[in-house]
N, C-alpha and C. Protein backbone atom coordinates (compact mmCIF):
# COMPACT_ATOMS: atom_id res chain seq x y z
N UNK A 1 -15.01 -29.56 -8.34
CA UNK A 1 -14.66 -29.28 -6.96
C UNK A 1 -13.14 -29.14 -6.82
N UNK A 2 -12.35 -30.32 -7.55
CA UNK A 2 -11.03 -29.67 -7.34
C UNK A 2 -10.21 -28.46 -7.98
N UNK A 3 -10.97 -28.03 -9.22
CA UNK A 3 -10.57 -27.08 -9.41
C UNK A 3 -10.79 -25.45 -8.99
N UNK A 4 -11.84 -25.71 -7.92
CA UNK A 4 -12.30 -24.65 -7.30
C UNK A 4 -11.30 -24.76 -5.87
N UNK A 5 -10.93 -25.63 -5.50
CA UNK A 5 -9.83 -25.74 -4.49
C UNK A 5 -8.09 -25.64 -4.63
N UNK A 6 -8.33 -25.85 -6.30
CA UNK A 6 -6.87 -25.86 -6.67
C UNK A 6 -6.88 -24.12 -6.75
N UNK A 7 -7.99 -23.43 -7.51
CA UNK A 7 -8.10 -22.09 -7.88
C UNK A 7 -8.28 -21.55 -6.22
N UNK A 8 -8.65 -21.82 -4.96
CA UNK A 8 -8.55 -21.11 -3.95
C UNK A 8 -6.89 -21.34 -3.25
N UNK A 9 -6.39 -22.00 -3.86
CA UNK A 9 -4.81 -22.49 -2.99
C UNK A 9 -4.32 -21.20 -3.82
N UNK A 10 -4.22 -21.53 -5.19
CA UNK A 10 -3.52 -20.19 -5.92
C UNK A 10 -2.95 -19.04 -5.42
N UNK A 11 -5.24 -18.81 -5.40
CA UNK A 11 -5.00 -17.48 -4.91
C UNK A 11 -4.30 -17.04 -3.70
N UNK A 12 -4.59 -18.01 -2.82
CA UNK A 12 -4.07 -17.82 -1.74
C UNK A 12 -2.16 -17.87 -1.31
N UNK A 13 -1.64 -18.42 -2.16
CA UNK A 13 -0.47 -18.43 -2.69
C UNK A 13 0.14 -17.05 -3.18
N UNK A 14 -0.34 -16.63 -4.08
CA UNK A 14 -0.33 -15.15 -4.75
C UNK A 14 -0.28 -14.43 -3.55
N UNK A 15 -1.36 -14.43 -3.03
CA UNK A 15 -1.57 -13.51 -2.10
C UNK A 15 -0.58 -12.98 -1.09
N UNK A 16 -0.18 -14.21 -0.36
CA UNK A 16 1.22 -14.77 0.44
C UNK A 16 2.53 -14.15 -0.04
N UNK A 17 2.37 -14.39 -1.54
CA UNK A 17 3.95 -14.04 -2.13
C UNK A 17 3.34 -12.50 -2.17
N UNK A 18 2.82 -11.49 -2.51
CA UNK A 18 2.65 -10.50 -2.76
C UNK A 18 2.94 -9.73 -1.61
N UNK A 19 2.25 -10.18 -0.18
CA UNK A 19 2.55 -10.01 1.02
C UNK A 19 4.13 -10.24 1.33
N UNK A 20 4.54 -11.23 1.42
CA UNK A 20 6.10 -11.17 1.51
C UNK A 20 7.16 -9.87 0.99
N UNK A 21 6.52 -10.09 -0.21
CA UNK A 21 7.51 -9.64 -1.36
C UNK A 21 7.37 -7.68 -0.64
N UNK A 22 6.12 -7.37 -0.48
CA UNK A 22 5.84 -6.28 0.21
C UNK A 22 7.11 -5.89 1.51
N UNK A 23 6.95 -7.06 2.16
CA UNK A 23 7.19 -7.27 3.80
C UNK A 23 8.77 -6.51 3.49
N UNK A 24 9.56 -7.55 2.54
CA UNK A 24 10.81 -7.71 2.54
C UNK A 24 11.60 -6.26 2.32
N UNK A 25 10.82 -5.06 1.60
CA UNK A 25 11.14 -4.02 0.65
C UNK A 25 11.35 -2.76 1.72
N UNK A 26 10.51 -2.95 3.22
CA UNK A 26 10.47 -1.97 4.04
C UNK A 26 11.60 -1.49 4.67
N UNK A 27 12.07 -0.10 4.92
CA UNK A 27 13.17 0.14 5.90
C UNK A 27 13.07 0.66 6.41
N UNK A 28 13.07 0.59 7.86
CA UNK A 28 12.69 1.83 8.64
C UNK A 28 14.20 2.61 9.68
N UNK A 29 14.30 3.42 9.73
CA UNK A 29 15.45 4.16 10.42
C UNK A 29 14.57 5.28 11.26
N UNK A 30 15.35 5.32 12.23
CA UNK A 30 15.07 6.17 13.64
C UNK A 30 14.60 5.20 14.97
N UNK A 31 13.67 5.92 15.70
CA UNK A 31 13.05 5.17 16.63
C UNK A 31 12.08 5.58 16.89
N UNK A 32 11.09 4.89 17.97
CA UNK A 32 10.08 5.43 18.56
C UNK A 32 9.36 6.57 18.74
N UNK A 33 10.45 7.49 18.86
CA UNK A 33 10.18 8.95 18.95
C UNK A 33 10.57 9.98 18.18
N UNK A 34 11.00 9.01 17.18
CA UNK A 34 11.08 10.34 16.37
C UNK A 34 12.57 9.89 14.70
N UNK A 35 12.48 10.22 13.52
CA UNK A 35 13.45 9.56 12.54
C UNK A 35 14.01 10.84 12.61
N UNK A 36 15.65 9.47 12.87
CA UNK A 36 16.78 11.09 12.47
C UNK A 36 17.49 11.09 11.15
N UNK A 37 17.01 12.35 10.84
CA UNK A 37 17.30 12.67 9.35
C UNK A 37 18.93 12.78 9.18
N UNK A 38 19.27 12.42 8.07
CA UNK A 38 20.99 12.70 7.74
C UNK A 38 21.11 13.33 6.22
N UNK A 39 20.58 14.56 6.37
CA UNK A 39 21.17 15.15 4.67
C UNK A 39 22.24 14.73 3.87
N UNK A 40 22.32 14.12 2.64
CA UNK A 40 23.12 13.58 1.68
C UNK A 40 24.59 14.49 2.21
N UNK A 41 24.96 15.27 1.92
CA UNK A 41 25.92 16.27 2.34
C UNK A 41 26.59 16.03 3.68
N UNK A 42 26.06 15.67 4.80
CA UNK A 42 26.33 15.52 6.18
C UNK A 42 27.02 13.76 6.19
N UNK A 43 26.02 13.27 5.25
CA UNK A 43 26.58 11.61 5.31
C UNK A 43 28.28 11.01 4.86
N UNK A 44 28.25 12.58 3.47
CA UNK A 44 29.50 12.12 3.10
C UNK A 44 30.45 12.27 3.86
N UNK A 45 30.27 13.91 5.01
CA UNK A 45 31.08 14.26 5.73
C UNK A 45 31.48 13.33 6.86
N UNK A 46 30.24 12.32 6.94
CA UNK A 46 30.92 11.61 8.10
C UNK A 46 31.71 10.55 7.65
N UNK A 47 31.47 9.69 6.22
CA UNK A 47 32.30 9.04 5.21
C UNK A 47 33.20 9.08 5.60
N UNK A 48 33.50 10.74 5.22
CA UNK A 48 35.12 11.42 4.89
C UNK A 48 35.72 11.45 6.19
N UNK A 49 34.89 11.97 7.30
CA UNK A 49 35.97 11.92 8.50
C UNK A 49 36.30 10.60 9.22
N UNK A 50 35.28 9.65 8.72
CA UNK A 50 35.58 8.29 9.24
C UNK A 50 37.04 7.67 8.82
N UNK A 51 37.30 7.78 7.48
CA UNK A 51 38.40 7.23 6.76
C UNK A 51 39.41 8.09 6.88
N UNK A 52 39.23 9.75 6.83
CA UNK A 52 40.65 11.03 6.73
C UNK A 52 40.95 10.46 8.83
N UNK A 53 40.07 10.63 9.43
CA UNK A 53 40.54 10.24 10.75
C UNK A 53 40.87 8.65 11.46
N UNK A 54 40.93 7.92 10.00
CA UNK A 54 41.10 6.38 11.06
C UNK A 54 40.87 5.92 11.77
N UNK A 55 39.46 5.93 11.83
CA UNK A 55 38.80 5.83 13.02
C UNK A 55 38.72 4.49 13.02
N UNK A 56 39.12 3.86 14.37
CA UNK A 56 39.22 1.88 14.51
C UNK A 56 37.91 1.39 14.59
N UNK A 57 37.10 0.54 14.08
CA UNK A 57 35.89 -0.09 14.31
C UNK A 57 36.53 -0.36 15.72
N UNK A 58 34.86 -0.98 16.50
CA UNK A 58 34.79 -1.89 17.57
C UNK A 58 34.31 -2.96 17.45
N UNK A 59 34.87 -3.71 18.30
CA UNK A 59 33.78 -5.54 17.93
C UNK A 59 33.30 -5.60 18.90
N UNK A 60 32.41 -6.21 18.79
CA UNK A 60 30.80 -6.72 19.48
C UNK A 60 30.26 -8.11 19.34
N UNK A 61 30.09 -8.45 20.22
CA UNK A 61 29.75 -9.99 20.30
C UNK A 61 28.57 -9.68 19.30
N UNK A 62 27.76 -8.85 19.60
CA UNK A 62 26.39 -8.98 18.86
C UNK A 62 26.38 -8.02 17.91
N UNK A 63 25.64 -7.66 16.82
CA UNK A 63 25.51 -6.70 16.05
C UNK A 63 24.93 -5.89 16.38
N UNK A 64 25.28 -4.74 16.05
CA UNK A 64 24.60 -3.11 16.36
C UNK A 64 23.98 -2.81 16.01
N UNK A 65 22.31 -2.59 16.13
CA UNK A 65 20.76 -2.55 14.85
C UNK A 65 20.48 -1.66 15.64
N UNK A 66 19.88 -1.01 14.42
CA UNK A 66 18.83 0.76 15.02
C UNK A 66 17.80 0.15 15.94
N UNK A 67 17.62 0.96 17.32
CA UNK A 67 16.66 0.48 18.16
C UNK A 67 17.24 -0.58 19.05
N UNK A 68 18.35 -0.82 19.19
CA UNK A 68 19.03 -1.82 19.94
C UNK A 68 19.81 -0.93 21.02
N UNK A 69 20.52 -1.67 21.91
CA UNK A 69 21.42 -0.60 22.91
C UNK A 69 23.08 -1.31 22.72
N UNK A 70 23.90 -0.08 23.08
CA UNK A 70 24.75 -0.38 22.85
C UNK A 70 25.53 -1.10 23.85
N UNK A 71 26.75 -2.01 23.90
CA UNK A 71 26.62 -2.43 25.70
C UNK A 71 27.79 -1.45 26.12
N UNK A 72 27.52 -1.43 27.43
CA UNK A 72 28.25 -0.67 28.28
C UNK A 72 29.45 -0.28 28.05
N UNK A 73 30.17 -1.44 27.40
CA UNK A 73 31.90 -1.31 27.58
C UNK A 73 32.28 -1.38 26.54
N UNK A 74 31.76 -0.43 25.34
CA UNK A 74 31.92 0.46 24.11
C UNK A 74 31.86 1.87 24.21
N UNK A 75 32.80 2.33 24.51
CA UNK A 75 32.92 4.11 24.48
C UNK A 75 32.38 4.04 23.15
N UNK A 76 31.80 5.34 23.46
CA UNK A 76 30.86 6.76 22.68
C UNK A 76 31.56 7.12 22.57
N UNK A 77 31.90 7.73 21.59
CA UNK A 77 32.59 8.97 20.99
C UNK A 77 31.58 10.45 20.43
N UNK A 78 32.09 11.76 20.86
CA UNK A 78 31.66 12.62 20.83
C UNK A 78 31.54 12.67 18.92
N UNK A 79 30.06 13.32 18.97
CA UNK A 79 29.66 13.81 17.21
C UNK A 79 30.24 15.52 16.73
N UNK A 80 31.55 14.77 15.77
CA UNK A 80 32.08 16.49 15.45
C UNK A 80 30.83 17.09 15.16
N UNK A 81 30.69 18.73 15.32
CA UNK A 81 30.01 19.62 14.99
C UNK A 81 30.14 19.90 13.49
N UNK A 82 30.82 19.41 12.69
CA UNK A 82 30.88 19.50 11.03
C UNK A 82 30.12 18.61 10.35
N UNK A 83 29.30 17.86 11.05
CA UNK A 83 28.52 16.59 10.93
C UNK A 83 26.80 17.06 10.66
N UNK A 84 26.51 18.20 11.32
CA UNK A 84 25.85 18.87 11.32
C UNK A 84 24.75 19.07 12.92
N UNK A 85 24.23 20.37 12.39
CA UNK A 85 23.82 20.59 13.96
C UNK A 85 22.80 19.48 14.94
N UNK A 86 22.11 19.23 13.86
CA UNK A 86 20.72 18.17 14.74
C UNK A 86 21.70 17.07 15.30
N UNK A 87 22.93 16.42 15.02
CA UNK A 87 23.55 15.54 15.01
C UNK A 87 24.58 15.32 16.47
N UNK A 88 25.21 16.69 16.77
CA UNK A 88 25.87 17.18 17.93
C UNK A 88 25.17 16.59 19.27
N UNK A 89 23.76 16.33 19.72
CA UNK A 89 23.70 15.86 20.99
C UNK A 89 23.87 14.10 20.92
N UNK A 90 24.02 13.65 19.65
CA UNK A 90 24.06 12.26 19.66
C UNK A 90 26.02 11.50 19.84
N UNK A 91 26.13 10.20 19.90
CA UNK A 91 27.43 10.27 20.12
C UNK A 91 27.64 8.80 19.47
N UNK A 92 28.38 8.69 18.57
CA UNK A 92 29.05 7.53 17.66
C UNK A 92 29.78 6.79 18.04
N UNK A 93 29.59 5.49 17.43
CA UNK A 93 30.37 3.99 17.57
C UNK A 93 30.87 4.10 15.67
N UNK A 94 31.72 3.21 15.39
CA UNK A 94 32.23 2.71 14.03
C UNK A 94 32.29 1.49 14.43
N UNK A 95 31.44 0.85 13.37
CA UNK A 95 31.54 -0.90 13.71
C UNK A 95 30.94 -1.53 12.42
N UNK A 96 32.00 -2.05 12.21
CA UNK A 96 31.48 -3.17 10.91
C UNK A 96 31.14 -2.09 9.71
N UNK A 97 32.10 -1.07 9.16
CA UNK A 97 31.96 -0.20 7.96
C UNK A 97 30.98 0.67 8.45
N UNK A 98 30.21 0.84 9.52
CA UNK A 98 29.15 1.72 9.80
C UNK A 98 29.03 2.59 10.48
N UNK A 99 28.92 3.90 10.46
CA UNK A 99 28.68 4.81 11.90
C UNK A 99 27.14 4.94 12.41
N UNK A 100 27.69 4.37 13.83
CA UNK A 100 26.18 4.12 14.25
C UNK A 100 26.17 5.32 15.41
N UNK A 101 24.68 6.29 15.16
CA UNK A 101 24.49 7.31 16.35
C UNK A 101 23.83 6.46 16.99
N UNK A 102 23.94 7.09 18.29
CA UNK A 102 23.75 6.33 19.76
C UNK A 102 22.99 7.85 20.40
N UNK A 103 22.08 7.68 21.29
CA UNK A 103 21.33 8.52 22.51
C UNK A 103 22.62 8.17 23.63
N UNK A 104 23.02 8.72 24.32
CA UNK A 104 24.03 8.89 25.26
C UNK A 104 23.25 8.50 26.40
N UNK A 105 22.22 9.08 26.32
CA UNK A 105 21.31 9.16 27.85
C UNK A 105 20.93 7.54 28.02
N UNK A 106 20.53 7.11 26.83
CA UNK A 106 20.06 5.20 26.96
C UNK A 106 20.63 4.92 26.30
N UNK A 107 22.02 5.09 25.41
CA UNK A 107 22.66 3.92 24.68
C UNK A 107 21.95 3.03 23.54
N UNK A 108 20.77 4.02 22.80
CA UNK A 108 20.13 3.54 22.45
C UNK A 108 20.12 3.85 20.65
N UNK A 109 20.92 2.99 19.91
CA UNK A 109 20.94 3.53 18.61
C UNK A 109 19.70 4.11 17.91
N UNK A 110 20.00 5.08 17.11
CA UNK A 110 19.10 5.62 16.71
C UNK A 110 19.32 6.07 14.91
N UNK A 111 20.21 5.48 14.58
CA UNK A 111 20.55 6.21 12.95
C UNK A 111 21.95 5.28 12.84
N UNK A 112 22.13 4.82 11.63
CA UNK A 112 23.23 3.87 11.05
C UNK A 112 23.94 4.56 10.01
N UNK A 113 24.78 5.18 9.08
CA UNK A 113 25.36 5.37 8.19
C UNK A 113 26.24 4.34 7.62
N UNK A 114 26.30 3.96 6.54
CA UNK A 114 26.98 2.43 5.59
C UNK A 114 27.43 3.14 4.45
């Protein structure tokens, strides 16, 4: 009997860690309605204009996560058009090494670059 209880903890153990280990590996980028794509090529460009233009981070009491909003009294900054086209109606923060696109209309991040 106890080894039929020690052999159901196991498994059930295994199981748990396999599940975790799953859980931990996922990433998801975009939102609700839709993932915004960033072609390898477009990412570096924003790299490059982040650092060739000096662009100042902002601080934030809280951290900036995809699907979060941005607060009010953080200007947006307009998305150069060299960034690429799908990219132009969205509008950027730099914070903490990252360019984060933002929805203008809800302040609502939607894509991170690191």
């Amino acid at each position: 009997m106890k080894k039929l209880i020690l052999l159901a903890t196991a498994a059930s153990l295994a199981a748990t860690t396999a599940l975790a280990q799953t859980s931990t590996t996922v990433t998801t980028t975009g939102t609700a309605s839709g993932t915004v794509q960033i072609e390898p090529e477009y990412r570096t460009k924003i790299k490059t204009y982040v650092t060739e233009h000096k662009v100042h981070p902002v601080q934030t009491k809280e951290k900036i996560v995809v699907g979060g909003r941005v607060p009010t009294d953080v200007e947006l900054e307009a998305v150069p058009a060299d960034w690429g086209p799908s990219l132009t109606k969205y509008r950027y923060v730099y914070s903490g090494d990252r360019v984060i696109l933002v929805d203008p209309g809800t302040r609502t991040v939607v894509q991170e670059v690191d």
